[in-house]
Protein backbone atom coordinates (compact mmCIF):
# COMPACT_ATOMS: atom_id res chain seq x y z
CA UNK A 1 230.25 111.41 121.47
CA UNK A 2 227.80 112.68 118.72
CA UNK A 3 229.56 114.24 115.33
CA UNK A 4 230.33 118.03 116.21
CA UNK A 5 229.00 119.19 113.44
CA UNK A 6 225.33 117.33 112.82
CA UNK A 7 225.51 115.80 116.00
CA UNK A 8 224.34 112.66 114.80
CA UNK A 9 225.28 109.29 117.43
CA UNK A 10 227.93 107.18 115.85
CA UNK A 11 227.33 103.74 115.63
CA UNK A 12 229.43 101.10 116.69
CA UNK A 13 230.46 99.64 113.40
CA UNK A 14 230.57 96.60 111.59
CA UNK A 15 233.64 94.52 110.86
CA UNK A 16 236.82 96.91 110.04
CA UNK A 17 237.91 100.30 111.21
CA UNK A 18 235.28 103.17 112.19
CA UNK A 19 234.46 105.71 109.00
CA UNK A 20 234.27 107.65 111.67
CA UNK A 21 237.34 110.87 111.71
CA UNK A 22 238.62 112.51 115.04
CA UNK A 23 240.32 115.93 115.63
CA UNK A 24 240.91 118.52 117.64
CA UNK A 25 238.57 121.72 117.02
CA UNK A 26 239.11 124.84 119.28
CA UNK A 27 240.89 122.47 122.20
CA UNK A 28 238.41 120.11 122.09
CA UNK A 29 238.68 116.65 121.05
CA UNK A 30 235.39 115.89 118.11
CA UNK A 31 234.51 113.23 115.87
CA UNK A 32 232.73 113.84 111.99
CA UNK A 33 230.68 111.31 111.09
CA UNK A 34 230.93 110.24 107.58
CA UNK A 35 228.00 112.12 106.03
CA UNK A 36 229.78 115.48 107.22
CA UNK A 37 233.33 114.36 106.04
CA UNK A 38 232.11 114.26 102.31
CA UNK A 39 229.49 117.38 102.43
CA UNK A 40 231.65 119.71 103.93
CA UNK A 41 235.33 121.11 104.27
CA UNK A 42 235.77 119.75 108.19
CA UNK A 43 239.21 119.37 107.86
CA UNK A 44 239.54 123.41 107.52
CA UNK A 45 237.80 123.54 110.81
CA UNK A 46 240.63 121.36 112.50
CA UNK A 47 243.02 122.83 115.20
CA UNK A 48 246.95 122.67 113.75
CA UNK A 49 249.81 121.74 115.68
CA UNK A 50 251.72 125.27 115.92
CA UNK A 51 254.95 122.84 115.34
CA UNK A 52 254.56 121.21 112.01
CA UNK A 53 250.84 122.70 111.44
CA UNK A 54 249.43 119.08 111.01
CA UNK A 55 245.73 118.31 111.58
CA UNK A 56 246.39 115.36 113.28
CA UNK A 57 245.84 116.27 116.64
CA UNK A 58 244.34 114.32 119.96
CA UNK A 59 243.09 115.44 123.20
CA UNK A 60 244.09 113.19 126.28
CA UNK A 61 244.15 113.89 129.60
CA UNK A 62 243.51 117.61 129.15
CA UNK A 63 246.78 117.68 126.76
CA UNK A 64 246.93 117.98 123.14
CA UNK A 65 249.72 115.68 121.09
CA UNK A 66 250.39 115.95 117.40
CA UNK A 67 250.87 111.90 116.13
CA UNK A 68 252.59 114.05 113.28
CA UNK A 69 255.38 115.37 114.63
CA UNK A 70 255.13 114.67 118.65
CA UNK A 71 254.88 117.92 119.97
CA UNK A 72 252.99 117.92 122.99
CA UNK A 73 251.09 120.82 125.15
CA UNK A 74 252.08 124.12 123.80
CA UNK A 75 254.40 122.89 122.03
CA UNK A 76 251.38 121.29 119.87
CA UNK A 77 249.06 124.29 120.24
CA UNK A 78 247.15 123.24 123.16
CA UNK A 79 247.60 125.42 125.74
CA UNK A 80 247.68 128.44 123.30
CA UNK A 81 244.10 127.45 121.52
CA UNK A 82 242.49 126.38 124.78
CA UNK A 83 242.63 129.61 126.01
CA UNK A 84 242.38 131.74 122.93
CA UNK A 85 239.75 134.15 122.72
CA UNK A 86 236.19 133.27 121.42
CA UNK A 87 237.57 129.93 122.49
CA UNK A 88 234.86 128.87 125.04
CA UNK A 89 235.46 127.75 128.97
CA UNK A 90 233.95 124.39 128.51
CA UNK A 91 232.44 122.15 125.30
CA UNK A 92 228.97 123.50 124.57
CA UNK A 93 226.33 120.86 125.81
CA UNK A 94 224.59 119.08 122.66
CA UNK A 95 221.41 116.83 123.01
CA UNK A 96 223.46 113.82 123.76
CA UNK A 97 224.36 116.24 127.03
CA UNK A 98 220.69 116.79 127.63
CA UNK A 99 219.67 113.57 127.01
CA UNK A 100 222.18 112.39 129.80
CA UNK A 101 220.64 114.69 131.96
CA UNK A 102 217.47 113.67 131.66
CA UNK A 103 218.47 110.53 132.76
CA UNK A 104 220.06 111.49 135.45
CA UNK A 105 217.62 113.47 136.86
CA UNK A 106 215.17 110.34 135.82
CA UNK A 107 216.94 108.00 138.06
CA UNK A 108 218.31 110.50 141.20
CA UNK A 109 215.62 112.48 141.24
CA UNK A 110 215.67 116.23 141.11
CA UNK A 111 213.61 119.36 139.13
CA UNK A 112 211.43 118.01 136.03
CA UNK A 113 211.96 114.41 137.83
């Protein structure tokens, strides 16, 4: 999954934990790649759990679960926010989405194969 907001690839990373952050942003489960963490505000951009209004948020399953607080579903903010409006019906495709594709189409055949 590239970072939602440069959509750069992460990495798999050395020894340790990932710099790597993950959130929820309108539903959707993202991950900001270090670069974006310290040149912009990303954590304004998070969902909040309509419980305790934490940040820390994760999608599983199609359900959204604060590790805050443990509110789960709508309870968290998921139902609510995934169909909000301006909220869109599925994640808008980025290259990694169109790179798949072309592989796809690469291997099964099909148009531009």
């Amino acid at each position: 999954m590239p970072c939602y907001r440069c959509d750069r690839r992460q990495t798999d990373p050395g020894r340790g934990a990932s710099p790597w952050k993950r959130g929820v942003v309108r539903g959707a489960q993202v991950l900001v790649c270090p670069t974006c963490q310290r040149e912009h505000d990303w954590v304004a951009d998070l969902d909040r759990c309509a419980a305790c209004r934490s940040t820390r948020l994760v999608r599983s399953l199609g359900d959204t679960r604060c590790l805050a607080c443990g509110a789960q579903g709508e309870q968290a903010g998921g139902a609510a926010q995934d169909t909000a409006p301006g909220a869109p019906e599925q994640p808008v495709p980025g290259p990694l989405a169109a790179d798949v594709s072309a592989a796809l189409r690469k291997v099964f055949g099909g148009p531009d194969a």
